[in-house]
Protein backbone atom coordinates (compact mmCIF):
# COMPACT_ATOMS: atom_id res chain seq x y z
CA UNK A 1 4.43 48.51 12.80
CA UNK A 2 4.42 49.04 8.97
CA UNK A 3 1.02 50.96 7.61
CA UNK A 4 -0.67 48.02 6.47
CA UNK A 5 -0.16 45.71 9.37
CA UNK A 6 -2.75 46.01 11.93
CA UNK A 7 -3.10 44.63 15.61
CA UNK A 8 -5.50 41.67 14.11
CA UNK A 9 -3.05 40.54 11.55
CA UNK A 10 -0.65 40.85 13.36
CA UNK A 11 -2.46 38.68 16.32
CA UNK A 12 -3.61 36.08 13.49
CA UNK A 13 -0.47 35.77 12.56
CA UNK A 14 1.18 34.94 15.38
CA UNK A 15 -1.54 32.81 16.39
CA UNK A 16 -0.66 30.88 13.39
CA UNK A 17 3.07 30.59 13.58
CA UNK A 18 2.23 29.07 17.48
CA UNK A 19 1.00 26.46 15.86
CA UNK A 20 3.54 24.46 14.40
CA UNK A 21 5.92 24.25 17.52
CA UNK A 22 2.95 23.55 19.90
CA UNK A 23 2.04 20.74 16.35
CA UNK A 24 5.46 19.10 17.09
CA UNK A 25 5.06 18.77 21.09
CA UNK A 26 1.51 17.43 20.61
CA UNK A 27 3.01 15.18 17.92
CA UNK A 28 5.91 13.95 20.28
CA UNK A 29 3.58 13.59 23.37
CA UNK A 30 1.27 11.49 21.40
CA UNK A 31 4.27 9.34 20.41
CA UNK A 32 5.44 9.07 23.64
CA UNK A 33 2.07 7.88 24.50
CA UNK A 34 2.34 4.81 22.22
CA UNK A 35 5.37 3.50 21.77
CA UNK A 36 7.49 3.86 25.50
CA UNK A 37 5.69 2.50 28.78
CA UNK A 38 6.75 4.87 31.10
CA UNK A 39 6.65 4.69 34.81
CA UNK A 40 4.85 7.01 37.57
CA UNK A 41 4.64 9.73 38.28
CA UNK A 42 6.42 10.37 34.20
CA UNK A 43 3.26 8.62 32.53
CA UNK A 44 0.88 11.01 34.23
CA UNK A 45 3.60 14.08 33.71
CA UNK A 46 3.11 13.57 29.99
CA UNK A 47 -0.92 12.78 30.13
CA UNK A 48 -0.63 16.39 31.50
CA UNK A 49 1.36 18.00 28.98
CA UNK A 50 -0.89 16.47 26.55
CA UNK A 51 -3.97 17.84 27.98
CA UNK A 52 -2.34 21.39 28.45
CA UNK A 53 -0.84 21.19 25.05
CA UNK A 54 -4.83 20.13 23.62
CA UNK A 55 -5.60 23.49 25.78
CA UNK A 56 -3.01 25.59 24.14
CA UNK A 57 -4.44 24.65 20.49
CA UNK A 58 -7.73 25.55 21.90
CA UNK A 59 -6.86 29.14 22.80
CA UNK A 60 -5.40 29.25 19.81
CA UNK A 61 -8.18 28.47 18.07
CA UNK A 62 -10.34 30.89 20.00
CA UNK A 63 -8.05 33.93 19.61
CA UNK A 64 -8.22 33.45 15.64
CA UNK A 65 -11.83 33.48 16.21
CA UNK A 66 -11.83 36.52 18.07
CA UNK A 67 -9.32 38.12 16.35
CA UNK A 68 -11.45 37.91 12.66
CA UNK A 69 -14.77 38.92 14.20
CA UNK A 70 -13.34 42.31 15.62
CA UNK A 71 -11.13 42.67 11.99
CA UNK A 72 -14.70 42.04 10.44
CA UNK A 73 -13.01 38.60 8.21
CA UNK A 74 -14.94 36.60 10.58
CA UNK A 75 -16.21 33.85 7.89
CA UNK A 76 -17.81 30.99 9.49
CA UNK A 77 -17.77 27.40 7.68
CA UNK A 78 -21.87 26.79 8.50
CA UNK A 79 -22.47 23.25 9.24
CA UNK A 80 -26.02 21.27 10.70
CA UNK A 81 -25.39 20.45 14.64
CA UNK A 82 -28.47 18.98 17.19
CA UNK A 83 -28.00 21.61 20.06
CA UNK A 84 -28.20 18.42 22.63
CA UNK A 85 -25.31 17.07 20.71
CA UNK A 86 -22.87 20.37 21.58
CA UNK A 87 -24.31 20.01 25.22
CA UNK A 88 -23.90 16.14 25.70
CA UNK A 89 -20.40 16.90 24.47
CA UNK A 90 -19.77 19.59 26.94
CA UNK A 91 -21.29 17.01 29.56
CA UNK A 92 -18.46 14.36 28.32
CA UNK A 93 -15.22 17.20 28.76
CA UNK A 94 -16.87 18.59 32.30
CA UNK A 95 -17.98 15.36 33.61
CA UNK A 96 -21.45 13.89 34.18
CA UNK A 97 -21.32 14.10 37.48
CA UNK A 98 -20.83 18.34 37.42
CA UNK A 99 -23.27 18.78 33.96
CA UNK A 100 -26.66 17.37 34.39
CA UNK A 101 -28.53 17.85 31.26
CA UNK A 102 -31.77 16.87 30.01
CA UNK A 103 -34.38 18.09 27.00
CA UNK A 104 -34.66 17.34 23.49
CA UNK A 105 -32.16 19.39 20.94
CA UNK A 106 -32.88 20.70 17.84
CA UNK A 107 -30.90 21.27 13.87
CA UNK A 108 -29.06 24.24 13.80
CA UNK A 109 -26.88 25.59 11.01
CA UNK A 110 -23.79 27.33 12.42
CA UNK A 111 -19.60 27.18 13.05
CA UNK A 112 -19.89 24.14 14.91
CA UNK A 113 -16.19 24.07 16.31
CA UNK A 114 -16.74 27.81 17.82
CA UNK A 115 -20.02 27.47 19.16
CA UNK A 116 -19.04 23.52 20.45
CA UNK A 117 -16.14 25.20 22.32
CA UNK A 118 -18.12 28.27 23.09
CA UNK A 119 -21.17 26.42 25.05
CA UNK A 120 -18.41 24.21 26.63
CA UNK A 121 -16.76 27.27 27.79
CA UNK A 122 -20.09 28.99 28.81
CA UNK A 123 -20.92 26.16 31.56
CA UNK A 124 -17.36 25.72 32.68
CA UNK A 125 -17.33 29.42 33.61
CA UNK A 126 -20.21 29.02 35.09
CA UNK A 127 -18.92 26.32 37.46
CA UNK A 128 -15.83 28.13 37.88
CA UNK A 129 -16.72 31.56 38.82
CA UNK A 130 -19.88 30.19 40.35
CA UNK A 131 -18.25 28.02 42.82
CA UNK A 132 -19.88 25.29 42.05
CA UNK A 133 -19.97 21.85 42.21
CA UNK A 134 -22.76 20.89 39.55
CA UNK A 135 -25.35 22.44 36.81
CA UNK A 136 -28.19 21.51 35.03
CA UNK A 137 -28.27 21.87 31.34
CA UNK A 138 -31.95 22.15 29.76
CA UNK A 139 -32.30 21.90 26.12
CA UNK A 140 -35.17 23.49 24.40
CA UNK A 141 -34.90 23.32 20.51
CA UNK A 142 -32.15 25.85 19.66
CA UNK A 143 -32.02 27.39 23.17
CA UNK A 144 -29.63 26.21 25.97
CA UNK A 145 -30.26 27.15 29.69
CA UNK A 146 -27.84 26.50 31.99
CA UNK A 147 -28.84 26.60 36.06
CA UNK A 148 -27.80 28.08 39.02
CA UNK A 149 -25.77 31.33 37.44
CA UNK A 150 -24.02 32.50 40.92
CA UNK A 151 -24.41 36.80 40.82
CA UNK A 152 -20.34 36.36 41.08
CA UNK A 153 -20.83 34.16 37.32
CA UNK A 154 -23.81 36.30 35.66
CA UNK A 155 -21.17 39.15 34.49
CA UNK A 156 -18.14 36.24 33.76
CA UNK A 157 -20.35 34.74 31.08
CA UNK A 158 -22.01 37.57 29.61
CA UNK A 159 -18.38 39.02 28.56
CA UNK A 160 -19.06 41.88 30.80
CA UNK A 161 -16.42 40.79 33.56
CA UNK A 162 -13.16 39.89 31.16
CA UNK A 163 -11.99 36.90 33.88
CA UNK A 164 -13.05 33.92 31.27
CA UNK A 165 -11.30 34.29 27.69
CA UNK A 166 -13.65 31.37 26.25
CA UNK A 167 -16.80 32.70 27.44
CA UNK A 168 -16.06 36.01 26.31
CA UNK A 169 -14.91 34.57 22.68
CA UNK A 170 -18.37 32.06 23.02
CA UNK A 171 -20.31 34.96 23.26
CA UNK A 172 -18.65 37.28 20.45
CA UNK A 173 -18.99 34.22 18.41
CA UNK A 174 -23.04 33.25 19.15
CA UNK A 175 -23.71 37.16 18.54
CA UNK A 176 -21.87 36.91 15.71
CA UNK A 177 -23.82 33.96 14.26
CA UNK A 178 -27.22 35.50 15.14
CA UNK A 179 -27.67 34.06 18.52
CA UNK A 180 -27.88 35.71 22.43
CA UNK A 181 -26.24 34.89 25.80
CA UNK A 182 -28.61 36.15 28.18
CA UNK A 183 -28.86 35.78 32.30
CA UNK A 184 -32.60 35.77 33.29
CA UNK A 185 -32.61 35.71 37.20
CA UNK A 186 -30.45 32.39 37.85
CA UNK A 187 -30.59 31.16 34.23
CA UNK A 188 -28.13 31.48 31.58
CA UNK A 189 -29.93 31.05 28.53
CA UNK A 190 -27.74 30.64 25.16
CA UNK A 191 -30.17 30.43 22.31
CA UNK A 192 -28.33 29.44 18.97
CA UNK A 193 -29.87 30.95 15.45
């Protein structure tokens, strides 16, 4: 590599020039979507590529995240979010029936995109690595708690076990923003400055 290249621009970079192939599948999938009437199982083959290719731009999105907070350019766009709002929208990606949640949110003034995908990605690993089938979600003000954290999840969504690239990124990002990620006994608890 040349002297003034380093591994995060180089990462950033090539996070960016993903982008515009994985812009033109999304673009053709979506087309595909409207205008041709496709039959099974070739309507549910490109539901999933749209879904995976949605996945792909999140990654994406969570690598340049990553990638700017360790290179110190990490410069968040601060915007007001009601903490119950990033929750209830974690509920609607996870499912209702897996994310119970309940309490009353509160304003915040953060990088809503990264911490939106960072508290969805905080209770998915903690299904996942948990193995389990549902959570509850209890919102206090600016603090999230998220309930049963399996002993197998604890170190998953504290960034201590790399097995979850989201969680690890959600937490890099919270810290980053002046908030924790803490496990107290069986309780995540993500608390938001």
């Amino acid at each position: 590599m040349a002297d003034d290249t380093s591994f995060p621009e180089l990462v950033s970079l090539g996070s960016h020039d993903i982008r515009t192939p994985l812009a033109t599948i999304h673009g053709f999938i979506k087309t595909l979507e409207r205008l041709v009437q496709l039959e099974p199982p070739a309507d549910r083959y490109v539901q999933m590529m749209g879904v995976a290719s949605d996945e792909v731009k999140e990654l994406l999105d969570e690598l340049s995240v990553a990638t700017r907070i360790e290179d110190g350019r990490y410069d968040p766009v601060r915007r007001e979010v009601d903490t119950r709002a990033l929750v209830d929208a974690a509920q609607e990606r996870l499912g209702a029936d897996r994310v119970r949640v309940s309490g009353e949110g509160a304003t915040v003034t953060t990088d809503v995109d990264s911490i939106a995908r960072g508290v969805y990605s905080l209770i998915r690993a903690t299904l996942r690595y948990g193995g389990l089938e549902d959570v509850g979600v209890v919102v206090r003000g600016a603090e999230i708690e998220v309930a049963p954290v399996t002993a197998a999840a604890a170190p998953v969504v504290l960034g201590r076990e790399l097995r979850d690239f989201g969680a690890a990124v959600a937490g890099l990002a919270i810290s980053k923003l002046g908030g924790v990620v803490t496990v107290d006994g069986e309780t995540l608890r993500i608390r938001l400055a």
